[in-house]
Structures are given as C-alpha cells and as structure tokens.
PDB file of N, CA and C in Angstrom:
ATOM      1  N   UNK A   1     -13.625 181.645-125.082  1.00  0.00           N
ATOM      2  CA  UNK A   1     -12.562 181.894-126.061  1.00  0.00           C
ATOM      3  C   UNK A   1     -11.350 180.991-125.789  1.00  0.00           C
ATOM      4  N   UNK A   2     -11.382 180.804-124.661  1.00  0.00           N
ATOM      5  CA  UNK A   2     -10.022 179.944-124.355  1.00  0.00           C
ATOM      6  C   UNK A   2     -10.282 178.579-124.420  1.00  0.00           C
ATOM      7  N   UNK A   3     -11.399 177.974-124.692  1.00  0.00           N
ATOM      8  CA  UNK A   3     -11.620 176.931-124.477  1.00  0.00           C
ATOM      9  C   UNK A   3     -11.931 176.407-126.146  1.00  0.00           C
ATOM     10  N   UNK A   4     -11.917 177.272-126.948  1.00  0.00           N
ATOM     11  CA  UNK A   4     -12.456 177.486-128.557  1.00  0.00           C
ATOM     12  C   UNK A   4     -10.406 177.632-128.635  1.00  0.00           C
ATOM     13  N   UNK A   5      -9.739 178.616-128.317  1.00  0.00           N
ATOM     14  CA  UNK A   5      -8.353 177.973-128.598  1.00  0.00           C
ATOM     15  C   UNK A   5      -7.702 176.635-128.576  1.00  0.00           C
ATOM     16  N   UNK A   6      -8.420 176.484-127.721  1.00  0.00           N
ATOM     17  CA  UNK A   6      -7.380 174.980-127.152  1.00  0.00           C
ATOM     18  C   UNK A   6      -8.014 173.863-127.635  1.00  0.00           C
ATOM     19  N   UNK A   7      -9.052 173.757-128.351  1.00  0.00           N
ATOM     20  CA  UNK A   7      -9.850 172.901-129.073  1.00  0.00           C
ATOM     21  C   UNK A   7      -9.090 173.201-130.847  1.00  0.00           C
ATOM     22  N   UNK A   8      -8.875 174.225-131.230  1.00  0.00           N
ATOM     23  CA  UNK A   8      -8.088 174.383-132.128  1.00  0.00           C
ATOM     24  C   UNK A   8      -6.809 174.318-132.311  1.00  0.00           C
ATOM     25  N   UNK A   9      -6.113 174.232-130.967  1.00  0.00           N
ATOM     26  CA  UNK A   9      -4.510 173.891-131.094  1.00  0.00           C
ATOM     27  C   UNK A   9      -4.596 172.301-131.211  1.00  0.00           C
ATOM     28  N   UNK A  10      -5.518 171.985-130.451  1.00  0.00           N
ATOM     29  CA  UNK A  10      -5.406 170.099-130.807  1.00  0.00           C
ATOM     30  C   UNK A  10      -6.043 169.746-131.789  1.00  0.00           C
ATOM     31  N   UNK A  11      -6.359 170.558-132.524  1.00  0.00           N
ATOM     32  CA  UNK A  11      -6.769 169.671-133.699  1.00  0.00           C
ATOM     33  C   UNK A  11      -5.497 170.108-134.607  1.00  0.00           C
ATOM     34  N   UNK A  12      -5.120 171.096-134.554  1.00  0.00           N
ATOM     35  CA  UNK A  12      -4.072 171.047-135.889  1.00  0.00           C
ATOM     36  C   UNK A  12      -2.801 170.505-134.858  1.00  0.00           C
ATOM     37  N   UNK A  13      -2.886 169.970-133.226  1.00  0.00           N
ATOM     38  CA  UNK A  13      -1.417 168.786-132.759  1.00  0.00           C
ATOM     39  C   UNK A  13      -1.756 167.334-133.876  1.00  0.00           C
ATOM     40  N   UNK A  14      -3.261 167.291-134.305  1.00  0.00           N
ATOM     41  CA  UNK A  14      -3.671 166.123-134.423  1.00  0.00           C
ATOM     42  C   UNK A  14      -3.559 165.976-135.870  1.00  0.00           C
ATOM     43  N   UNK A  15      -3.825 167.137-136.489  1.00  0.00           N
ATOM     44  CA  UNK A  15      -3.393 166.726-137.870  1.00  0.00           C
ATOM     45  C   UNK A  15      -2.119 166.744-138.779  1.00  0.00           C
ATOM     46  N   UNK A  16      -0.954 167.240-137.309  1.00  0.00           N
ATOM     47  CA  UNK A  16       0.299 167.326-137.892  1.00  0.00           C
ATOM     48  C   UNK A  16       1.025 165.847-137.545  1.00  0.00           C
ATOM     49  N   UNK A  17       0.310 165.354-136.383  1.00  0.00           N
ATOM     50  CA  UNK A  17       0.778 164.086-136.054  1.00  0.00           C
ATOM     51  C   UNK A  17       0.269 163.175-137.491  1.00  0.00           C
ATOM     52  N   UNK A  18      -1.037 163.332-137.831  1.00  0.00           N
ATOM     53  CA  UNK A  18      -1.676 162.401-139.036  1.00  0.00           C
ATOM     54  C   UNK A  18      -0.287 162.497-140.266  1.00  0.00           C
ATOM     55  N   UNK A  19      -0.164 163.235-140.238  1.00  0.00           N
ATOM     56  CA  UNK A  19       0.533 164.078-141.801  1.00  0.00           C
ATOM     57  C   UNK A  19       2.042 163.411-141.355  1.00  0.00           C
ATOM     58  N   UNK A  20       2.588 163.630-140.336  1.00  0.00           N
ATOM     59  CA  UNK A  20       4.127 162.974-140.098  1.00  0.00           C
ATOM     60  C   UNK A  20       3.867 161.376-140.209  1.00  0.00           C
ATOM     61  N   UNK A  21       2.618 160.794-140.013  1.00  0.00           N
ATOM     62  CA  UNK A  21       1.996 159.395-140.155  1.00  0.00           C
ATOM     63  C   UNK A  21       2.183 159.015-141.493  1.00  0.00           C
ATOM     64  N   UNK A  22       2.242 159.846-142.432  1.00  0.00           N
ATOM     65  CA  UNK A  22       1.822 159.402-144.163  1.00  0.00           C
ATOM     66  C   UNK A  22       0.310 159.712-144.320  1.00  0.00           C
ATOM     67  N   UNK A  23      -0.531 160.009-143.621  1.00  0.00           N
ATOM     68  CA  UNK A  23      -1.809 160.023-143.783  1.00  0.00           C
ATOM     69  C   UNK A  23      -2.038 161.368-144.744  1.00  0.00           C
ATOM     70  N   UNK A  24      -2.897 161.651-145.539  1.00  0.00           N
ATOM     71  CA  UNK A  24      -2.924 162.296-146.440  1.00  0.00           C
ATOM     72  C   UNK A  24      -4.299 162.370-146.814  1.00  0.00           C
ATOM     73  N   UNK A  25      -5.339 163.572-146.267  1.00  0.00           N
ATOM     74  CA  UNK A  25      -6.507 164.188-146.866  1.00  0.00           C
ATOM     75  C   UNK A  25      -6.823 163.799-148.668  1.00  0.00           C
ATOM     76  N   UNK A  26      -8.106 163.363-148.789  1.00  0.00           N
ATOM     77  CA  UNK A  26      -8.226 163.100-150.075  1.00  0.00           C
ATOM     78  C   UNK A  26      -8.918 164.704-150.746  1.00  0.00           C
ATOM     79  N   UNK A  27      -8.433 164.873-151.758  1.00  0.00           N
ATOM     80  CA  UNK A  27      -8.985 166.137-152.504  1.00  0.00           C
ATOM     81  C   UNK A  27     -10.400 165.488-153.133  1.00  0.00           C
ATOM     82  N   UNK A  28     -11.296 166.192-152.978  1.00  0.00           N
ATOM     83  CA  UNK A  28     -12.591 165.016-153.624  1.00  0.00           C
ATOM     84  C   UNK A  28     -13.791 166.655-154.265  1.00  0.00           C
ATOM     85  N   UNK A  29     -13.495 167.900-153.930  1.00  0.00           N
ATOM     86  CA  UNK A  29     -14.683 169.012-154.342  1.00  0.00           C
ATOM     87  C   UNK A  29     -13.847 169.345-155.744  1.00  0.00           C
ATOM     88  N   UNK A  30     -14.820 169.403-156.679  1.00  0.00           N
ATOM     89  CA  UNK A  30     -14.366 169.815-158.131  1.00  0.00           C
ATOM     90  C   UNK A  30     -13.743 168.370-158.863  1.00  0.00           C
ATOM     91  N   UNK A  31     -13.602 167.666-158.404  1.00  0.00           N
ATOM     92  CA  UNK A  31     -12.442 165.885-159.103  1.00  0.00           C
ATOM     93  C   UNK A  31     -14.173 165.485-159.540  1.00  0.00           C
ATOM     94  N   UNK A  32     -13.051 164.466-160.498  1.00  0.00           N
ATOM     95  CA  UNK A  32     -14.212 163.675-161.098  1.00  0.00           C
ATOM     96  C   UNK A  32     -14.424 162.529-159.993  1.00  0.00           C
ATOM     97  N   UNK A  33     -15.873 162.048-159.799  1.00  0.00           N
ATOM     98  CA  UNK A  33     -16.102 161.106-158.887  1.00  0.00           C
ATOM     99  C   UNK A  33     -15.465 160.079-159.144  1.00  0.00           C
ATOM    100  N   UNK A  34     -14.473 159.341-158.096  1.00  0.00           N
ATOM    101  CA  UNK A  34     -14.170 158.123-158.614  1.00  0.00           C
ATOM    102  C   UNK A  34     -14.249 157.509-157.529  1.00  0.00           C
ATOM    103  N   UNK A  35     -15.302 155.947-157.661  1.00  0.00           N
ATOM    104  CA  UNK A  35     -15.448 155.298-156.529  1.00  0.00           C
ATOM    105  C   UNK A  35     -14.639 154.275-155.692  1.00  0.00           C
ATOM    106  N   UNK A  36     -12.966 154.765-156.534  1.00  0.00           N
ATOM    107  CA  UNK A  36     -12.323 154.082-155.420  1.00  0.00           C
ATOM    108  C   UNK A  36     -11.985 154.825-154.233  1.00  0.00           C
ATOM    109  N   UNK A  37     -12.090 156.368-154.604  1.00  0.00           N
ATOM    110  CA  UNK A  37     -11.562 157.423-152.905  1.00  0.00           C
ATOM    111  C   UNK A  37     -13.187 158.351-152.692  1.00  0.00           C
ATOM    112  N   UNK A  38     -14.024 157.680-153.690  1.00  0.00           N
ATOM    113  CA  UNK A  38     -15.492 158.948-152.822  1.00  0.00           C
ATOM    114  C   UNK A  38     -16.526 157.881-153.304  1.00  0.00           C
ATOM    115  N   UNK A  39     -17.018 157.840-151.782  1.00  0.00           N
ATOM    116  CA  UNK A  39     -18.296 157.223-151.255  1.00  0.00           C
ATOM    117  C   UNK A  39     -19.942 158.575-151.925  1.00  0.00           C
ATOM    118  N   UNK A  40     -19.953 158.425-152.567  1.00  0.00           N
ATOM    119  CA  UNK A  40     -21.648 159.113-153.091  1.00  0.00           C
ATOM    120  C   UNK A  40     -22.460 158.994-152.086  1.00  0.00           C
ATOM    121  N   UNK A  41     -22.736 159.847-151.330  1.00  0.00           N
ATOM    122  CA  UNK A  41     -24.302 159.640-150.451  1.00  0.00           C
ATOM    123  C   UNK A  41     -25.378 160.568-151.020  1.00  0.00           C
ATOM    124  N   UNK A  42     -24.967 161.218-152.380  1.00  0.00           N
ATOM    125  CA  UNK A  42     -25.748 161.992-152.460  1.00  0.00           C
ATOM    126  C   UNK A  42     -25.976 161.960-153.769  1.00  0.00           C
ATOM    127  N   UNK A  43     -27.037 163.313-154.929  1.00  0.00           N
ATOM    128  CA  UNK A  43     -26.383 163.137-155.931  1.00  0.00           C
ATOM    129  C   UNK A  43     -27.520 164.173-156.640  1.00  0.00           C
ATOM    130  N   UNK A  44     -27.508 165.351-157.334  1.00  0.00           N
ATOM    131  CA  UNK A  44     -28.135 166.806-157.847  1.00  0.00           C
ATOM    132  C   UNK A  44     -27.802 166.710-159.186  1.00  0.00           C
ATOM    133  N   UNK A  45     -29.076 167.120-159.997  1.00  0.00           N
ATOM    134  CA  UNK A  45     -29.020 167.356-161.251  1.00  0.00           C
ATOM    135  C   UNK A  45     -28.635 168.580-161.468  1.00  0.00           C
ATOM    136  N   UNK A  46     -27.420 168.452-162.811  1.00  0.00           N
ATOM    137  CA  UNK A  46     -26.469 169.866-162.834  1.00  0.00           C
ATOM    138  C   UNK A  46     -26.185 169.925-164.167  1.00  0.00           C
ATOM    139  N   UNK A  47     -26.025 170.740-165.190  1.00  0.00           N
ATOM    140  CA  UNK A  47     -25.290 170.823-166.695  1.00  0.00           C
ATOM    141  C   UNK A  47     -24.560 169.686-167.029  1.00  0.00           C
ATOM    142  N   UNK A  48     -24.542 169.303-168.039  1.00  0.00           N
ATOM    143  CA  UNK A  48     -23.384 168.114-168.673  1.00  0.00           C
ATOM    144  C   UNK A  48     -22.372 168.205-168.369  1.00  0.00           C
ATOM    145  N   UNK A  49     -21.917 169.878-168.169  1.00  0.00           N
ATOM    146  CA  UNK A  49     -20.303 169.431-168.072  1.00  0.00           C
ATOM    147  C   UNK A  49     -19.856 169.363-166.708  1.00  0.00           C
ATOM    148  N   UNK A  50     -20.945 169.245-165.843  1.00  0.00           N
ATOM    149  CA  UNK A  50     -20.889 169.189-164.544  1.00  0.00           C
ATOM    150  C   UNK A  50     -21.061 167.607-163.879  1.00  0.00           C
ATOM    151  N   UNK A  51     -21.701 167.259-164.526  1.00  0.00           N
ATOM    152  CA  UNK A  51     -21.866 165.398-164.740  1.00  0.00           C
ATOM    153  C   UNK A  51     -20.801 164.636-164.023  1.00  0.00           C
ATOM    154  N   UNK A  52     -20.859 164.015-163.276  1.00  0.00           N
ATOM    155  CA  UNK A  52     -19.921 163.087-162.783  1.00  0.00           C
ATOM    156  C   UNK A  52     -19.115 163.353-161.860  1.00  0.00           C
ATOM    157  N   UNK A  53     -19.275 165.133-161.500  1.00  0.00           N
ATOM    158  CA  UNK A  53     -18.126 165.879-160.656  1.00  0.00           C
ATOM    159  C   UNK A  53     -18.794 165.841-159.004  1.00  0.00           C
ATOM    160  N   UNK A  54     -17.496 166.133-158.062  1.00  0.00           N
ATOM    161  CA  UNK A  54     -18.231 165.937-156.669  1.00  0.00           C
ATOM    162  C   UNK A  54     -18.467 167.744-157.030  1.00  0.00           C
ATOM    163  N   UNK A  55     -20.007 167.382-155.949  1.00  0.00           N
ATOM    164  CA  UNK A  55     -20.153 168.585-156.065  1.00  0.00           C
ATOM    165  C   UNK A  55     -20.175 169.699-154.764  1.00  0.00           C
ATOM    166  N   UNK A  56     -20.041 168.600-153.452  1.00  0.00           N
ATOM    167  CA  UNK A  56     -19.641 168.795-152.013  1.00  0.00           C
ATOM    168  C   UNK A  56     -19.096 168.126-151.361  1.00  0.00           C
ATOM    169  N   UNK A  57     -18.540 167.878-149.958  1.00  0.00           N
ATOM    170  CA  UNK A  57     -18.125 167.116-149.638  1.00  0.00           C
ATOM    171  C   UNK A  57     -18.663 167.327-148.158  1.00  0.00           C
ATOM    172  N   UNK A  58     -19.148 166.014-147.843  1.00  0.00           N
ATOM    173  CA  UNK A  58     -19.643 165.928-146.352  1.00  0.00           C
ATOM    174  C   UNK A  58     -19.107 165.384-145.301  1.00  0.00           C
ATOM    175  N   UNK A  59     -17.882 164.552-145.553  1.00  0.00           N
ATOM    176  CA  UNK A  59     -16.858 163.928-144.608  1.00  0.00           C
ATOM    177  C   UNK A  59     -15.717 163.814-145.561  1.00  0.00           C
ATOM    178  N   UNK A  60     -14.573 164.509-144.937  1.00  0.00           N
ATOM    179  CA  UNK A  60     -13.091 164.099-145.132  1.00  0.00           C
ATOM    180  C   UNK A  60     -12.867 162.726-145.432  1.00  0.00           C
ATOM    181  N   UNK A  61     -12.304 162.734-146.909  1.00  0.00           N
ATOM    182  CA  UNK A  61     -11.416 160.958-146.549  1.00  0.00           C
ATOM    183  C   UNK A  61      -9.997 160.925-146.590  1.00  0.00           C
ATOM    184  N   UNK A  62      -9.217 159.867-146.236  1.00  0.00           N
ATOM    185  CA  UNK A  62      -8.341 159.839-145.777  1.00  0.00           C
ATOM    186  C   UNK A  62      -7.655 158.483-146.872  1.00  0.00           C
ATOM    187  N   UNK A  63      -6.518 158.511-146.903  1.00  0.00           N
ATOM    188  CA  UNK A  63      -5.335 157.547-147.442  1.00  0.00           C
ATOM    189  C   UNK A  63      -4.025 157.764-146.976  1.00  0.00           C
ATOM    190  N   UNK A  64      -3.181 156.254-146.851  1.00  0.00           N
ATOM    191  CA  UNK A  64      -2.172 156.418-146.444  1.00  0.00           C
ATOM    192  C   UNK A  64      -1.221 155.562-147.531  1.00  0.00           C
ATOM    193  N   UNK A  65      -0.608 156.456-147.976  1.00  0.00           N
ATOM    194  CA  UNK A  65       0.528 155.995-149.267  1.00  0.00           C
ATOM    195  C   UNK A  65      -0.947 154.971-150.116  1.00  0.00           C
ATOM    196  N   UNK A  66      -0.626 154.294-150.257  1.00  0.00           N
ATOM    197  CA  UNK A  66      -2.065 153.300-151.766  1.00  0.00           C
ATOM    198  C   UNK A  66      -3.010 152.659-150.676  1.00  0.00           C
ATOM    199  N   UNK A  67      -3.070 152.917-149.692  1.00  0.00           N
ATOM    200  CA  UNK A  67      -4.418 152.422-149.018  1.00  0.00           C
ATOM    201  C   UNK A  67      -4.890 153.350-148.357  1.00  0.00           C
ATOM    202  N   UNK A  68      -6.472 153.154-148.483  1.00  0.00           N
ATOM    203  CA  UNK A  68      -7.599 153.778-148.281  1.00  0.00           C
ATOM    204  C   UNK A  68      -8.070 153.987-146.643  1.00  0.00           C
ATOM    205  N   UNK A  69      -7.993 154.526-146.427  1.00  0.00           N
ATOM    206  CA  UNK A  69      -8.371 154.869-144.390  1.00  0.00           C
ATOM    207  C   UNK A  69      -9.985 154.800-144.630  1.00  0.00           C
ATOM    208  N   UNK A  70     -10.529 155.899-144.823  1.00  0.00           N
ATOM    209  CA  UNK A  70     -11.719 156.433-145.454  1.00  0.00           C
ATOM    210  C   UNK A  70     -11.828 156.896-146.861  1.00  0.00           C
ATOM    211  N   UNK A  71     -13.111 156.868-147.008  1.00  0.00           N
ATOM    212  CA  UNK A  71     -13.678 157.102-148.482  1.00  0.00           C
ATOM    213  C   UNK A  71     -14.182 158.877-148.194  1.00  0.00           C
ATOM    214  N   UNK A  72     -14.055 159.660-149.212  1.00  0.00           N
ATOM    215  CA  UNK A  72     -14.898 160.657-148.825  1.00  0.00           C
ATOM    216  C   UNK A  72     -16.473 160.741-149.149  1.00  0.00           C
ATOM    217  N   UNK A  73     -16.986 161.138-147.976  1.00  0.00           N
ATOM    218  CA  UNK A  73     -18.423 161.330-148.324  1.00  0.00           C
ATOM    219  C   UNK A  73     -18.971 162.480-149.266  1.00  0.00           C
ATOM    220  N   UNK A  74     -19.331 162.249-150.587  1.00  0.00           N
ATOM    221  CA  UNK A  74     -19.673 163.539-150.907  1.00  0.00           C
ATOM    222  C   UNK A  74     -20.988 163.603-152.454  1.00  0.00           C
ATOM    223  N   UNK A  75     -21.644 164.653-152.645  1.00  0.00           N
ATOM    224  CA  UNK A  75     -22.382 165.116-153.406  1.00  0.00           C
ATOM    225  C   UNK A  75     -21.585 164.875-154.566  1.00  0.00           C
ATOM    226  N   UNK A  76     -22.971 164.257-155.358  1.00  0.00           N
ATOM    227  CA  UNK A  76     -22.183 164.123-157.188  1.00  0.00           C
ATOM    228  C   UNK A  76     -22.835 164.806-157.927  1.00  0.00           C
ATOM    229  N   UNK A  77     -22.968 164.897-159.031  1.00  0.00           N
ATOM    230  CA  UNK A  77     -23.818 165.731-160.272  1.00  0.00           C
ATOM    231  C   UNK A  77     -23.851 164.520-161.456  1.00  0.00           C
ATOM    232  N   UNK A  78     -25.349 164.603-161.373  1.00  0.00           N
ATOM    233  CA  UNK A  78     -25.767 164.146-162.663  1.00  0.00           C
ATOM    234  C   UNK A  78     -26.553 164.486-163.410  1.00  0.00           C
TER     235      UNK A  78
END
C-alpha cells in the first residue's frame, strides 16, 4: 500500500510539473478523428453517426501551446 501511494504521488508531482510546462493532454474519446492530434492504430465498424469518431483511446497524446509532443493512439469507427 505504501509503495502503490508513493507511485501515485509521483505521478500526479509529474503531471503538475507537465501542466506548469504548457504541456496539455489531448482530449481524443468521443472528438471527431483528426489526423493532426490522433494516430489510428485501430479501427471497428459502428452506425453512421458514429463514423469517423475515436472510439478509445490507447495512449495519451500530448501538445504544447501549437506543437504536437505526441499523437494520441486511439480506436476509430467506421
């Protein structure tokens, strides 16, 4: 348990340091896919109006102010 704390206090030392950086999590579950911030590794047949949308996300992406760190990895619908 203590060792499951302290693995969780450094990750949110680490993502408050990212965030005072400008770094900024990309929103990518429910958005329409767009391949300048989500990398497709995947891709499930789903309703029309579901078409084009991420439909998971398998890696966090990242941007800082208009440039791209990472892409997010994620499930599309077509």
């Amino acid at each position: 348990e203590h060792i499951a704390e302290g693995v969780r206090r450094t990750a949110a030392s680490f993502q408050s340091a990212l965030l005072a950086a400008g770094v900024e999590p990309i929103d990518a579950f429910g958005q329409e896919f767009d391949p300048q911030f989500h990398e497709a590794v995947e891709t499930a047949e789903v309703d029309a109006e579901d078409a084009g949308k991420v439909l998971s996300e398998y890696a966090k992406g990242y941007r800082m102010g208009d440039r791209l760190l990472r892409p997010a990895r994620v499930k599309v619908g077509r």
